[in-house]
C-alpha atoms as a PDB file:
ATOM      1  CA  UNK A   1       0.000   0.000   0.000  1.00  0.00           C
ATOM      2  CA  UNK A   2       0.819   3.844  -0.130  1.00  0.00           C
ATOM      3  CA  UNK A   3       2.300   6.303   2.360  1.00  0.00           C
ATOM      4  CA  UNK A   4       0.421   9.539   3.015  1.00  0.00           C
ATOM      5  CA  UNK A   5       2.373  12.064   4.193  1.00  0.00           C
ATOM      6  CA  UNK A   6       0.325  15.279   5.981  1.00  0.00           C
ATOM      7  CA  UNK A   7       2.010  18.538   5.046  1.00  0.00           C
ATOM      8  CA  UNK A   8       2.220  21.278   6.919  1.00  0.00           C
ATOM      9  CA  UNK A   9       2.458  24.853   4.874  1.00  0.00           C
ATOM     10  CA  UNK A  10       2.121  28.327   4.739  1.00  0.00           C
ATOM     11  CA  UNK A  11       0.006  28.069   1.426  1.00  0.00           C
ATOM     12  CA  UNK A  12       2.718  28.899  -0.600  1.00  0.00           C
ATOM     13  CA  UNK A  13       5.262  26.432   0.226  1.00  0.00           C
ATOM     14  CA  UNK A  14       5.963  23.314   2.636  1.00  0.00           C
ATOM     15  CA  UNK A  15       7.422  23.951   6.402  1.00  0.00           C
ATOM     16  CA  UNK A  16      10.561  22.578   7.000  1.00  0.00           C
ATOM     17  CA  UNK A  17       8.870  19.993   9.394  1.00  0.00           C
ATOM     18  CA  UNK A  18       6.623  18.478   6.308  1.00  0.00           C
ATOM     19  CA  UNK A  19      10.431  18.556   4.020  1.00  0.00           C
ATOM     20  CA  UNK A  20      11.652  16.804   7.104  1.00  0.00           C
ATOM     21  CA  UNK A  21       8.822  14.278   7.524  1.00  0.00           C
ATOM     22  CA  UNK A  22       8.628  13.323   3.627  1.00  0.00           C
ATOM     23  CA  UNK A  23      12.345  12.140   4.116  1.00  0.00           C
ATOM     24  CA  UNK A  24      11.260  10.253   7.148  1.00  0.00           C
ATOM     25  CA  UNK A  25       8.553   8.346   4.953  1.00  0.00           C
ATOM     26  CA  UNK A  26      11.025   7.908   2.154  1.00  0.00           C
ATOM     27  CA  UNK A  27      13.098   5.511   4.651  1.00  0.00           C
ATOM     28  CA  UNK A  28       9.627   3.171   4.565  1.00  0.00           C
ATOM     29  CA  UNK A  29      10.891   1.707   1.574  1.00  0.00           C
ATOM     30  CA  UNK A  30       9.668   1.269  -1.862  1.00  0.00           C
ATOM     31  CA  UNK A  31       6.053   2.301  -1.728  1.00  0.00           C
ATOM     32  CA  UNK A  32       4.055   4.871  -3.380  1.00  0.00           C
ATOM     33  CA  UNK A  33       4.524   8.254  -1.438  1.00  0.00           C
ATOM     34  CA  UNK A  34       1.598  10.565  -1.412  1.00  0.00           C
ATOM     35  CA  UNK A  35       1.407  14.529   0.176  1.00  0.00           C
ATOM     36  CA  UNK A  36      -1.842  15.547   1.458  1.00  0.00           C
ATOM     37  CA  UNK A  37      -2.298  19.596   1.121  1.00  0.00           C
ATOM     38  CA  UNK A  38      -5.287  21.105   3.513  1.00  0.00           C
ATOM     39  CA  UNK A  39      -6.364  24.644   3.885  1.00  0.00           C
ATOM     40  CA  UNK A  40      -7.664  27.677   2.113  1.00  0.00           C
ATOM     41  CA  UNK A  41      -6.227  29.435  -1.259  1.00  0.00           C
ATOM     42  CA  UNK A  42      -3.222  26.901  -0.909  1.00  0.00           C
ATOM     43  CA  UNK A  43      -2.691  25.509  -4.774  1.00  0.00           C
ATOM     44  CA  UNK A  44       0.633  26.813  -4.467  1.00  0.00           C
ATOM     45  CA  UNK A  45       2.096  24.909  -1.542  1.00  0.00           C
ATOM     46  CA  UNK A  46       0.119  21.633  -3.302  1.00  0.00           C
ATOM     47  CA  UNK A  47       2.579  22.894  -6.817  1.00  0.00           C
ATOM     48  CA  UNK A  48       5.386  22.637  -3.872  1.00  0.00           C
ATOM     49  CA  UNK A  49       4.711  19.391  -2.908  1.00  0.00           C
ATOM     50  CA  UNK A  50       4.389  18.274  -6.266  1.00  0.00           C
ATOM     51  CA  UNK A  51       7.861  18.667  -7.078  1.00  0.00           C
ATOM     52  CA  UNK A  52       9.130  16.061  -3.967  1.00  0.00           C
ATOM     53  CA  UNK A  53      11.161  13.209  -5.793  1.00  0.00           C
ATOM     54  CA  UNK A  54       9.156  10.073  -5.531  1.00  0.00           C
ATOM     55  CA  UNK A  55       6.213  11.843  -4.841  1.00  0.00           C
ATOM     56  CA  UNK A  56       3.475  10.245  -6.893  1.00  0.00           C
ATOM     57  CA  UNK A  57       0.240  12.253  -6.352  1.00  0.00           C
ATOM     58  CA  UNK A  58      -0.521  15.189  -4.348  1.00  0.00           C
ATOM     59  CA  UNK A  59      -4.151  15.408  -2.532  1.00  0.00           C
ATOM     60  CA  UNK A  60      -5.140  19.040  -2.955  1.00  0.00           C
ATOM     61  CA  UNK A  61      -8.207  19.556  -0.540  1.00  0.00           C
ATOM     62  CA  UNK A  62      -8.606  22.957  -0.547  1.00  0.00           C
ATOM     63  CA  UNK A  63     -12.271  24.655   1.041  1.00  0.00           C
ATOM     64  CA  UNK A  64     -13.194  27.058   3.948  1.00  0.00           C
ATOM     65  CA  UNK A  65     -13.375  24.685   6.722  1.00  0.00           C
ATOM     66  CA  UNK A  66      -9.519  23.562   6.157  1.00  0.00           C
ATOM     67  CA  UNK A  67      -8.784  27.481   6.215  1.00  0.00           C
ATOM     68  CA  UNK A  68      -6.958  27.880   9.599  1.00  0.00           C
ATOM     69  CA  UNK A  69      -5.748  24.023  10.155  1.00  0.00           C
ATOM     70  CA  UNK A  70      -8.119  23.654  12.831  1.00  0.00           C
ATOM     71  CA  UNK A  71      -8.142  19.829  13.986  1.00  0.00           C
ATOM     72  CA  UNK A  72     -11.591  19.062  14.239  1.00  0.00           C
ATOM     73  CA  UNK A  73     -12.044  19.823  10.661  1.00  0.00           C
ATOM     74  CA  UNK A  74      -8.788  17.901   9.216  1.00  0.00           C
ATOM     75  CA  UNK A  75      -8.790  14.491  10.894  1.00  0.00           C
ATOM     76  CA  UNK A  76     -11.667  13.234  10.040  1.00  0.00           C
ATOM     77  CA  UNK A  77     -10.506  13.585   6.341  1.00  0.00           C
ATOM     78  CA  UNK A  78      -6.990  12.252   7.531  1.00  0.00           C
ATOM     79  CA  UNK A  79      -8.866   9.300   9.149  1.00  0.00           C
ATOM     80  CA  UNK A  80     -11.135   8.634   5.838  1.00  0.00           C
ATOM     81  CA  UNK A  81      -7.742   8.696   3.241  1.00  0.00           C
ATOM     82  CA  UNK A  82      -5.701   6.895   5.755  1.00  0.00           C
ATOM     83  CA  UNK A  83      -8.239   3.670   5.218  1.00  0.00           C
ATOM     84  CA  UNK A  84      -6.348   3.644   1.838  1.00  0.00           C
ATOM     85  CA  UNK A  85      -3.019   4.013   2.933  1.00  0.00           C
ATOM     86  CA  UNK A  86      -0.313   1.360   4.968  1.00  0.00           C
ATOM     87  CA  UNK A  87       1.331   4.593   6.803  1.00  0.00           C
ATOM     88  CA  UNK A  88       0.184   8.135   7.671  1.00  0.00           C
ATOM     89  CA  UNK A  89       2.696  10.360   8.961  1.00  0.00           C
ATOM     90  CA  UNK A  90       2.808  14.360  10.408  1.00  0.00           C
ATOM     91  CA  UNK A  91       5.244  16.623  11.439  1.00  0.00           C
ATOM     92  CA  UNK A  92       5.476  16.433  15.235  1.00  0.00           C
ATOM     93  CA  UNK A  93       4.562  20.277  15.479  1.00  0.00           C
ATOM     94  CA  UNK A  94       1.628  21.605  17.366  1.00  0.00           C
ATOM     95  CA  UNK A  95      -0.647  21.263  14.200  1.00  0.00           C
ATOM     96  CA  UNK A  96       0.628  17.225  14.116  1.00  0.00           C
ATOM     97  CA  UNK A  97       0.310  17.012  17.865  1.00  0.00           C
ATOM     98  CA  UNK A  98      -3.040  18.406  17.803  1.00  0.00           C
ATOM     99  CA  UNK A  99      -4.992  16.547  14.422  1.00  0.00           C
ATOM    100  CA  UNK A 100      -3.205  13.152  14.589  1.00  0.00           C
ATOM    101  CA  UNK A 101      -4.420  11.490  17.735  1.00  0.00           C
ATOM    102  CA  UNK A 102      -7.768  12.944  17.002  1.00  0.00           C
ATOM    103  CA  UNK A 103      -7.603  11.201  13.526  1.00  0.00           C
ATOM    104  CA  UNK A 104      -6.436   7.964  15.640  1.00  0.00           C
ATOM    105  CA  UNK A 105      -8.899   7.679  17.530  1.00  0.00           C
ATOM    106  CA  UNK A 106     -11.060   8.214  15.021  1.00  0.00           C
ATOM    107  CA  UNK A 107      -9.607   5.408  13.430  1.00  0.00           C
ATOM    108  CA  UNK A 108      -9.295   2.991  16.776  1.00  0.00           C
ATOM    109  CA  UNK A 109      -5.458   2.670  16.189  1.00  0.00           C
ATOM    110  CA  UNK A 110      -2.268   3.940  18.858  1.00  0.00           C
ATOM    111  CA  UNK A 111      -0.255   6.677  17.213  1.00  0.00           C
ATOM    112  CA  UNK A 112       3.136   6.391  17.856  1.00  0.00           C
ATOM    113  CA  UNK A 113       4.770   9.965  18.470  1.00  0.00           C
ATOM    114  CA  UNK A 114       7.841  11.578  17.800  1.00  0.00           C
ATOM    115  CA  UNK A 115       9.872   9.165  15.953  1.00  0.00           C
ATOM    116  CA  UNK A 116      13.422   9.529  15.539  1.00  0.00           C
ATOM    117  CA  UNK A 117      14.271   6.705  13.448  1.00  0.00           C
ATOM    118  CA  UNK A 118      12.837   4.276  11.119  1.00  0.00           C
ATOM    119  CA  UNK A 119      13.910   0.818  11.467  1.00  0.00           C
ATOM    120  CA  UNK A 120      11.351  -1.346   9.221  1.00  0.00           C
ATOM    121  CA  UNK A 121       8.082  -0.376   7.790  1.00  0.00           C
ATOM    122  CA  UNK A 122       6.401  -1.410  11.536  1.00  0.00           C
ATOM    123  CA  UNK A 123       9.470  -0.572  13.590  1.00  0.00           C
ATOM    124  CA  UNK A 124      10.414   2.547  14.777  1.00  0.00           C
ATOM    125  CA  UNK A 125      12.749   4.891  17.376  1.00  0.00           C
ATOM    126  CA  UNK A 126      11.196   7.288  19.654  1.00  0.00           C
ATOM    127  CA  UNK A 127      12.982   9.512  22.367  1.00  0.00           C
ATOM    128  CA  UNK A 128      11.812   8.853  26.092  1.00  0.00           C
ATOM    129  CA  UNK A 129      12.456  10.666  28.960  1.00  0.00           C
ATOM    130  CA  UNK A 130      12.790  13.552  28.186  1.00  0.00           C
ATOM    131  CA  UNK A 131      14.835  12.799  25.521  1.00  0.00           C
ATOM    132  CA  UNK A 132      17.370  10.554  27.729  1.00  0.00           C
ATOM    133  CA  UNK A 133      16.680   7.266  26.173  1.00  0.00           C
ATOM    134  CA  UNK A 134      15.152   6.007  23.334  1.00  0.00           C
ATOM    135  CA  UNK A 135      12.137   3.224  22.823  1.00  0.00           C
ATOM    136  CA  UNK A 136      12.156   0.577  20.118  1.00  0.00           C
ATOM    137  CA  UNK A 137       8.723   0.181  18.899  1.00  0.00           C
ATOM    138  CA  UNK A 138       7.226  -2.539  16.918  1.00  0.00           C
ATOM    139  CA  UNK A 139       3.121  -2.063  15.805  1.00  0.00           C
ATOM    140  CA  UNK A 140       0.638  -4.300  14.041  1.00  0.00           C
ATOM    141  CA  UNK A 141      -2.048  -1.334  13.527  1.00  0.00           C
ATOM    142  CA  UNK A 142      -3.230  -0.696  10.319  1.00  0.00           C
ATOM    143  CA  UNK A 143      -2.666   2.023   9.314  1.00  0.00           C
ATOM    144  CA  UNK A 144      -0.186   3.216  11.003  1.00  0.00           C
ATOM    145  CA  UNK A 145      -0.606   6.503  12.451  1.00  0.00           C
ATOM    146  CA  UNK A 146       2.660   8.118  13.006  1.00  0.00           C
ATOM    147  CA  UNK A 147       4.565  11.695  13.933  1.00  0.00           C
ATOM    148  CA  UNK A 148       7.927  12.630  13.221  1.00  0.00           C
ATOM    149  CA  UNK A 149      10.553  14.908  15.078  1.00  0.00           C
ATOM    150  CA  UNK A 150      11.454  16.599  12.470  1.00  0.00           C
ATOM    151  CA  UNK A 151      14.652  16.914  13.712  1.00  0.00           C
ATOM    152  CA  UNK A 152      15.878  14.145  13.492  1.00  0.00           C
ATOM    153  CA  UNK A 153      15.789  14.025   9.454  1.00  0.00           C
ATOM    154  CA  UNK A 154      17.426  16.137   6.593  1.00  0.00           C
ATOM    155  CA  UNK A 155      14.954  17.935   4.808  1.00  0.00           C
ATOM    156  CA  UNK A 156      13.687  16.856   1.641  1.00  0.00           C
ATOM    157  CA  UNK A 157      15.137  19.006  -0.994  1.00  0.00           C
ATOM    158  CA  UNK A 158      11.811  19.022  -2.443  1.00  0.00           C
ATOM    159  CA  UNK A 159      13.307  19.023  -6.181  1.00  0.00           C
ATOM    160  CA  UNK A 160      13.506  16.606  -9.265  1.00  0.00           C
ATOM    161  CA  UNK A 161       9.722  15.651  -8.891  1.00  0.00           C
ATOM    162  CA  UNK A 162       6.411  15.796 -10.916  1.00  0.00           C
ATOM    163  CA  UNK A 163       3.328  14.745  -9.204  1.00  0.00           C
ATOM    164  CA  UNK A 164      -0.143  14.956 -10.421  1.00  0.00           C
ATOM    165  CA  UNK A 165      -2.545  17.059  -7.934  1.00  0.00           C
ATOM    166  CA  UNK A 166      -5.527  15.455  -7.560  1.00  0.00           C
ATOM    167  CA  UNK A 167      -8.124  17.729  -5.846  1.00  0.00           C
ATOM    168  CA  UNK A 168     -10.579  15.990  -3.457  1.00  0.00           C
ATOM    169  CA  UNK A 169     -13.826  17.686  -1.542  1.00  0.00           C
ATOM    170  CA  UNK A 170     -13.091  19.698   1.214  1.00  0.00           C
ATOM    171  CA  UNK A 171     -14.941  18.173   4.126  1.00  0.00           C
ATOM    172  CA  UNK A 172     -17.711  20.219   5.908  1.00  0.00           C
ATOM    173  CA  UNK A 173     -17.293  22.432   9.060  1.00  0.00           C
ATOM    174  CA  UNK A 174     -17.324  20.109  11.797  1.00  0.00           C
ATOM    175  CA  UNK A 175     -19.166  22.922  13.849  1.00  0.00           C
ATOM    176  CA  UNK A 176     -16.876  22.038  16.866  1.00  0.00           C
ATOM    177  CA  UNK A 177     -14.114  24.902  17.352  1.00  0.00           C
ATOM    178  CA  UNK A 178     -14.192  28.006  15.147  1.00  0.00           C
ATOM    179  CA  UNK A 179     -11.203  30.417  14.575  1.00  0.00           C
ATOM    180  CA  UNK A 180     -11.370  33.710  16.295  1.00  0.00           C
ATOM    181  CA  UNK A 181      -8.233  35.674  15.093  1.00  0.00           C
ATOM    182  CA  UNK A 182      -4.218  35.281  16.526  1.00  0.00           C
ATOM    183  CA  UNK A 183      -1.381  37.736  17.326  1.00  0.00           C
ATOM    184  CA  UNK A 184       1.904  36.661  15.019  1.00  0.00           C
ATOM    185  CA  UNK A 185       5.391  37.584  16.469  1.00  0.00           C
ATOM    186  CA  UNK A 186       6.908  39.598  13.380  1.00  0.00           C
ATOM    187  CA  UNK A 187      10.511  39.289  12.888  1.00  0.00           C
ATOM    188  CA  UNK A 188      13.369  38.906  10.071  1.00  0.00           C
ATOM    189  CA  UNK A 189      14.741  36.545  11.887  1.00  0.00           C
ATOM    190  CA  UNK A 190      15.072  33.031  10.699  1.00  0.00           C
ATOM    191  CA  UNK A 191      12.324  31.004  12.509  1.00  0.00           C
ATOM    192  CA  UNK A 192      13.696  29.256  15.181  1.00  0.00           C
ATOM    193  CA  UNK A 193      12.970  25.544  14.128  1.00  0.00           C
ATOM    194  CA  UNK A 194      15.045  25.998  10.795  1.00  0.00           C
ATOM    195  CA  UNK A 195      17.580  28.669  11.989  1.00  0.00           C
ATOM    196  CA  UNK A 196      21.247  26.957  11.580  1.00  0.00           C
ATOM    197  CA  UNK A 197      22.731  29.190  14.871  1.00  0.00           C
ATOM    198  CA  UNK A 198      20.153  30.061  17.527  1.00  0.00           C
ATOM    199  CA  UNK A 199      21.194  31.982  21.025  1.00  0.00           C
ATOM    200  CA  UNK A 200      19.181  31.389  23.761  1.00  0.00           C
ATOM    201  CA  UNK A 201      18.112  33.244  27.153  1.00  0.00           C
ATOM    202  CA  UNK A 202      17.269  31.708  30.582  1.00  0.00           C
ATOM    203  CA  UNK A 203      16.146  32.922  33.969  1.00  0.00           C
ATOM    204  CA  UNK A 204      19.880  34.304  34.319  1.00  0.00           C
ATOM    205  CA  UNK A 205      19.051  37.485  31.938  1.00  0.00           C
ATOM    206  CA  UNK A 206      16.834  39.016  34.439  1.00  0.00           C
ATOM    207  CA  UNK A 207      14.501  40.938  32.327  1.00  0.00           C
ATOM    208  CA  UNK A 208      13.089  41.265  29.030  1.00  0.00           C
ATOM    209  CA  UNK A 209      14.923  44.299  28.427  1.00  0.00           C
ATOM    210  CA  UNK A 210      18.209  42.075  28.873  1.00  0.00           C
ATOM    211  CA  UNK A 211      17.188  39.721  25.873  1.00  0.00           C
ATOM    212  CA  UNK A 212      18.315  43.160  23.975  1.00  0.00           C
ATOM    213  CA  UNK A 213      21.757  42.020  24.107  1.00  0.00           C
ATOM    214  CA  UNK A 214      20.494  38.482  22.666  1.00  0.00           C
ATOM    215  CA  UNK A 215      18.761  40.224  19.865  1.00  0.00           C
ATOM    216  CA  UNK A 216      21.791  42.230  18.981  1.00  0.00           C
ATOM    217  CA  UNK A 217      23.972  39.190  18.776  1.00  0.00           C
ATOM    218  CA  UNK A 218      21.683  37.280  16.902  1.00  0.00           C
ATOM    219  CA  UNK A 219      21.094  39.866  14.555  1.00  0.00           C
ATOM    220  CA  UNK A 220      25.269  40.450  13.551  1.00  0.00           C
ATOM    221  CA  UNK A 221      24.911  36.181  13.546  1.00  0.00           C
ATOM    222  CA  UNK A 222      21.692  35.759  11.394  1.00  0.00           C
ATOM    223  CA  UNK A 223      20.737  33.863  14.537  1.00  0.00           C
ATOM    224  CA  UNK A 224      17.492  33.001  15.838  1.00  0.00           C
ATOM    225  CA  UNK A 225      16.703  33.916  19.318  1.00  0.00           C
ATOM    226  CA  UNK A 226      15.282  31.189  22.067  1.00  0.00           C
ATOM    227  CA  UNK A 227      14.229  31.138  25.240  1.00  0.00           C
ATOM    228  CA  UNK A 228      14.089  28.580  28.442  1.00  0.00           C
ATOM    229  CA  UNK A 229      10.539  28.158  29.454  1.00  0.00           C
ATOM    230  CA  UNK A 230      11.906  29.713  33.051  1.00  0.00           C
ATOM    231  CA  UNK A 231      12.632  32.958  30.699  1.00  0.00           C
ATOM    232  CA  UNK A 232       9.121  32.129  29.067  1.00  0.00           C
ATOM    233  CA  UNK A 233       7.177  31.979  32.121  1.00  0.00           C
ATOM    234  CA  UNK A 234       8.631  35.696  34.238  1.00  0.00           C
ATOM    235  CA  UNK A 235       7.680  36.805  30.641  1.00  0.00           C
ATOM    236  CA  UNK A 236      10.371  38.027  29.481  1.00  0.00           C
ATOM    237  CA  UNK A 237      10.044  37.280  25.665  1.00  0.00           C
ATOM    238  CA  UNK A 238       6.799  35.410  24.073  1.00  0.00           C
ATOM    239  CA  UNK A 239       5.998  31.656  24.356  1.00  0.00           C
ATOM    240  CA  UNK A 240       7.194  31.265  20.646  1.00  0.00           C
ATOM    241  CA  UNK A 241      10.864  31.599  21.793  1.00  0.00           C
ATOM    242  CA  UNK A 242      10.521  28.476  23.714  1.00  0.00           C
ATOM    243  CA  UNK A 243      12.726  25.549  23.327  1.00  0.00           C
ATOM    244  CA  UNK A 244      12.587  22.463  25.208  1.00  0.00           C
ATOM    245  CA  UNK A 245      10.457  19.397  26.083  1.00  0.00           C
ATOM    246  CA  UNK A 246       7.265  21.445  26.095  1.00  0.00           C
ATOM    247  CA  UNK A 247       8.168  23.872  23.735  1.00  0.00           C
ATOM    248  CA  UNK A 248       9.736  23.846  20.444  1.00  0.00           C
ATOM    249  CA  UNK A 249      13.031  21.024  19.390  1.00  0.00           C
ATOM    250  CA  UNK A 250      15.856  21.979  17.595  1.00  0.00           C
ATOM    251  CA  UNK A 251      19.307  21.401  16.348  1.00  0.00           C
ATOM    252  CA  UNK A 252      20.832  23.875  15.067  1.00  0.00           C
ATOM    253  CA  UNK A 253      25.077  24.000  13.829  1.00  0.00           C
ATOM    254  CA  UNK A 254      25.519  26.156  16.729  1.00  0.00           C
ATOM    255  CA  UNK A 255      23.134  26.520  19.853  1.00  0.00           C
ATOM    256  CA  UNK A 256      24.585  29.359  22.067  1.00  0.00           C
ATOM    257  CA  UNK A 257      22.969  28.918  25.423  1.00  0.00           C
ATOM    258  CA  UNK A 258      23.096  32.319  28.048  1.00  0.00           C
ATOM    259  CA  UNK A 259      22.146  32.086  31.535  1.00  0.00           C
ATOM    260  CA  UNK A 260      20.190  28.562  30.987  1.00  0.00           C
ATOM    261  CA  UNK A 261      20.781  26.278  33.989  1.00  0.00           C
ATOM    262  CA  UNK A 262      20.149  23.500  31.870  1.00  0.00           C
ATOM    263  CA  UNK A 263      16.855  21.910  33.073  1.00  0.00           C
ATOM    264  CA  UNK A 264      16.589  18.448  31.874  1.00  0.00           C
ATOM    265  CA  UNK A 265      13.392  19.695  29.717  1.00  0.00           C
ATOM    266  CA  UNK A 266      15.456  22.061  28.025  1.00  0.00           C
ATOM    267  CA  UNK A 267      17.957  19.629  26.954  1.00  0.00           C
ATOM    268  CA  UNK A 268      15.594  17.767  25.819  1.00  0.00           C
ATOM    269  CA  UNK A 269      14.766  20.597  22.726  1.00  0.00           C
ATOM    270  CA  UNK A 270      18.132  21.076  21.638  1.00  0.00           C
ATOM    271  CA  UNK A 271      21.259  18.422  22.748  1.00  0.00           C
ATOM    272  CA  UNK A 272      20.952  17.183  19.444  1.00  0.00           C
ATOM    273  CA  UNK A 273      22.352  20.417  18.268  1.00  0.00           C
ATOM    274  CA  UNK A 274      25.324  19.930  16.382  1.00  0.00           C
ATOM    275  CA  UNK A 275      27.937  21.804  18.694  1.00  0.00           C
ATOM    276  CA  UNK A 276      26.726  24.133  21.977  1.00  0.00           C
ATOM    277  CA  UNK A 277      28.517  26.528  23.896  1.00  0.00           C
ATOM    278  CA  UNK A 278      27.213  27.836  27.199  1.00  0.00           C
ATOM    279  CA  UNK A 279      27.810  30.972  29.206  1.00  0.00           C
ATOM    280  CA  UNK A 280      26.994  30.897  32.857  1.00  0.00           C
ATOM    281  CA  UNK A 281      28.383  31.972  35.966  1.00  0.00           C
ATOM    282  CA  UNK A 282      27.676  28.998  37.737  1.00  0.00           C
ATOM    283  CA  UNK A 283      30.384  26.366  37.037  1.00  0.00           C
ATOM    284  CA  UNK A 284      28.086  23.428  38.396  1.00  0.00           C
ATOM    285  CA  UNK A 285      25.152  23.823  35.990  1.00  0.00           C
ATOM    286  CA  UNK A 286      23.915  20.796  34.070  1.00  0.00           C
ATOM    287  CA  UNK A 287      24.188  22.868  30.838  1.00  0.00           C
ATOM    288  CA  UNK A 288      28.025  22.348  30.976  1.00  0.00           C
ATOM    289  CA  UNK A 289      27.804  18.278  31.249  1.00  0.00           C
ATOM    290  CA  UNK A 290      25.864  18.852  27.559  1.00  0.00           C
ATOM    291  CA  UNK A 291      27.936  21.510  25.993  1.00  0.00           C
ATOM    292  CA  UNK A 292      31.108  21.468  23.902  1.00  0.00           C
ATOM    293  CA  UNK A 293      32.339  24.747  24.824  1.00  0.00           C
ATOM    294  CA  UNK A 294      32.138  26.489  28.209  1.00  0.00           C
ATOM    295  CA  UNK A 295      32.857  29.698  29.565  1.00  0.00           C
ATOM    296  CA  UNK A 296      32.338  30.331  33.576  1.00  0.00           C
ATOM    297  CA  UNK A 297      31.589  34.638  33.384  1.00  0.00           C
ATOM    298  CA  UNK A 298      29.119  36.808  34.223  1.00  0.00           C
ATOM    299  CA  UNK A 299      26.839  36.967  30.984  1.00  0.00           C
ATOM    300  CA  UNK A 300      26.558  40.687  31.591  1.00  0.00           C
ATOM    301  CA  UNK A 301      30.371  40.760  30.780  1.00  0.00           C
ATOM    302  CA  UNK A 302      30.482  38.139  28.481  1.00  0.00           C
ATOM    303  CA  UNK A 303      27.792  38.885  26.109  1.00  0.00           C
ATOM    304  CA  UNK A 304      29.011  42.660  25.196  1.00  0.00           C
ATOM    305  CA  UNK A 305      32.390  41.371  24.713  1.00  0.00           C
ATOM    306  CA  UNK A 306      31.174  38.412  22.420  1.00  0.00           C
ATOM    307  CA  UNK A 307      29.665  41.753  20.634  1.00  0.00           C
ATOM    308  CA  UNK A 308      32.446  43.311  20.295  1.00  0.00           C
ATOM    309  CA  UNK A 309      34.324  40.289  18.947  1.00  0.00           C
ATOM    310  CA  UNK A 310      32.126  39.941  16.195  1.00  0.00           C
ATOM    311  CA  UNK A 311      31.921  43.206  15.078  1.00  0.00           C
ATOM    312  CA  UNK A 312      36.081  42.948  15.064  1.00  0.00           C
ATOM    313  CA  UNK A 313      35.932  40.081  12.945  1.00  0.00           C
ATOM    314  CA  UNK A 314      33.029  41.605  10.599  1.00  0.00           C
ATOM    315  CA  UNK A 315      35.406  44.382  10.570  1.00  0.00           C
END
């Protein structure tokens, strides 16, 4: 049978998350790989996902009710395609988190969440824990409902391919949850899921005026800027910034981590990170057993003289 793979979009193109899961369904093996496109006005993003190598058909359903991604209205067309289909899989991102065990259920199947790995078509890796050990899991469901920590795979480069879009009915307005409106954090910055250096603030800054410094350093590094949910909470910068076990997972070439203790839920959104370097004054925080390079200082010190040091090299 076929894989269906749920993509995630901006109606113009495909999140890095759905590039990321398609390459996690690729490692399935040799059968037919299908995108599902949902939403409002989103033709383009389905002309996106038609050009995935090995892609052979893209579902376009495109109609009011999928206009804001609410999950009421999407999994109970997941759940009616997925009858067709030997695996379903979703980005593990709050619009994954939020449809797929709805479209589960729907289904009577278990999900399995957050894989990391894919070792045979009904065997995969998951992080437990907090991201401290991993779980082999084996599943006879059919179909298999599955999401993917994005992470944890390349993205697909999304290029070489020439799907057909087939355009099926947009399902009716469930009449359960209705969109009101939302309040989107503007900024040129890369967004932090996809940004290849990301600096990130704890409890230690103090303030939200302190993240200043962040942003200025992240700005001369076309960084992204982050946040430990410690930061989050005293609000000092918005929810978005979040990283962490219940907040966004990353892995960036470089995670620079500022006045983060190093909370076991916070390593949990970015160890995998490909090298981390840690400022804190404390010399016994966790964050040093994790990172690769580690300076003891007073972040009030050391940040303004990392400033400096870039804008020496930058000349």
């Amino acid at each position: 049978m076929s894989v269906l793979v749920i993509a995630e979009h901006d109606n113009s193109r495909l999140f890095t998350g759905a590039l990321s899961t398609i390459a996690a369904a690729k490692k399935l093996g040799d059968e037919d790989l299908h995108i599902l496109v949902t939403g409002s006005g989103c033709r383009a993003a389905a002309e996106h996902a038609a050009k995935v190598a090995g892609c052979t058909k893209v579902l376009l359903a495109d109609g009011d009710s999928l206009g804001h991604g609410l999950a009421e209205n999407v999994a109970p067309l997941v759940a009616e395609l997925a009858k067709n289909y030997s695996h379903v899989l979703a980005p593990a991102s709050t619009f994954g988190k939020n449809m797929m065990p709805r479209a589960a259920a729907l289904l009577d199947v278990q999900q399995i969440s957050d894989i990391s790995g894919v070792e045979s078509p009904d065997t995969f890796k998951r992080p437990i824990y907090a991201g401290n050990a991993f779980a082999t899991v084996t599943t006879s469901d059919n179909p298999k409902l599955i999401t993917v920590r994005a992470t944890a795979f390349d993205d697909d480069p999304a290029e070489g391919g020439s799907a057909a879009i087939e355009e099926i009915e947009a399902p009716a307005d469930q009449g359960l949850a209705s969109f009101v409106g939302q309040e989107l954090t503007q900024s040129d910055r890369p967004e932090l899921t996809s940004a290849k250096v990301i600096i990130s603030g704890g409890r230690g800054l103090g303030s939200g005026e302190n993240f200043q410094m962040l942003e200025r350093v992240a700005d001369k590094l076309g960084a992204a800027v982050g946040a430990s949910r410690a930061a989050v909470d005293a609000g000092f910068v918005p929810n978005d910034y979040q990283v962490g076990q219940t907040g966004k997972v990353v892995a960036p070439d470089l995670y620079i981590a500022v006045g983060i203790s190093g909370a076991i839920q916070h390593l949990a959104g970015m160890k995998d990170s490909k090298v981390i370097a840690a400022i804190n004054k404390d010399e016994e925080a966790p964050i040093f057993q994790v990172a690769d390079y580690g300076l003891v200082a007073d972040l009030f010190q050391a940040v303004p003289e990392l400033e400096k040091e870039i804008d020496a090299i930058k000349g």
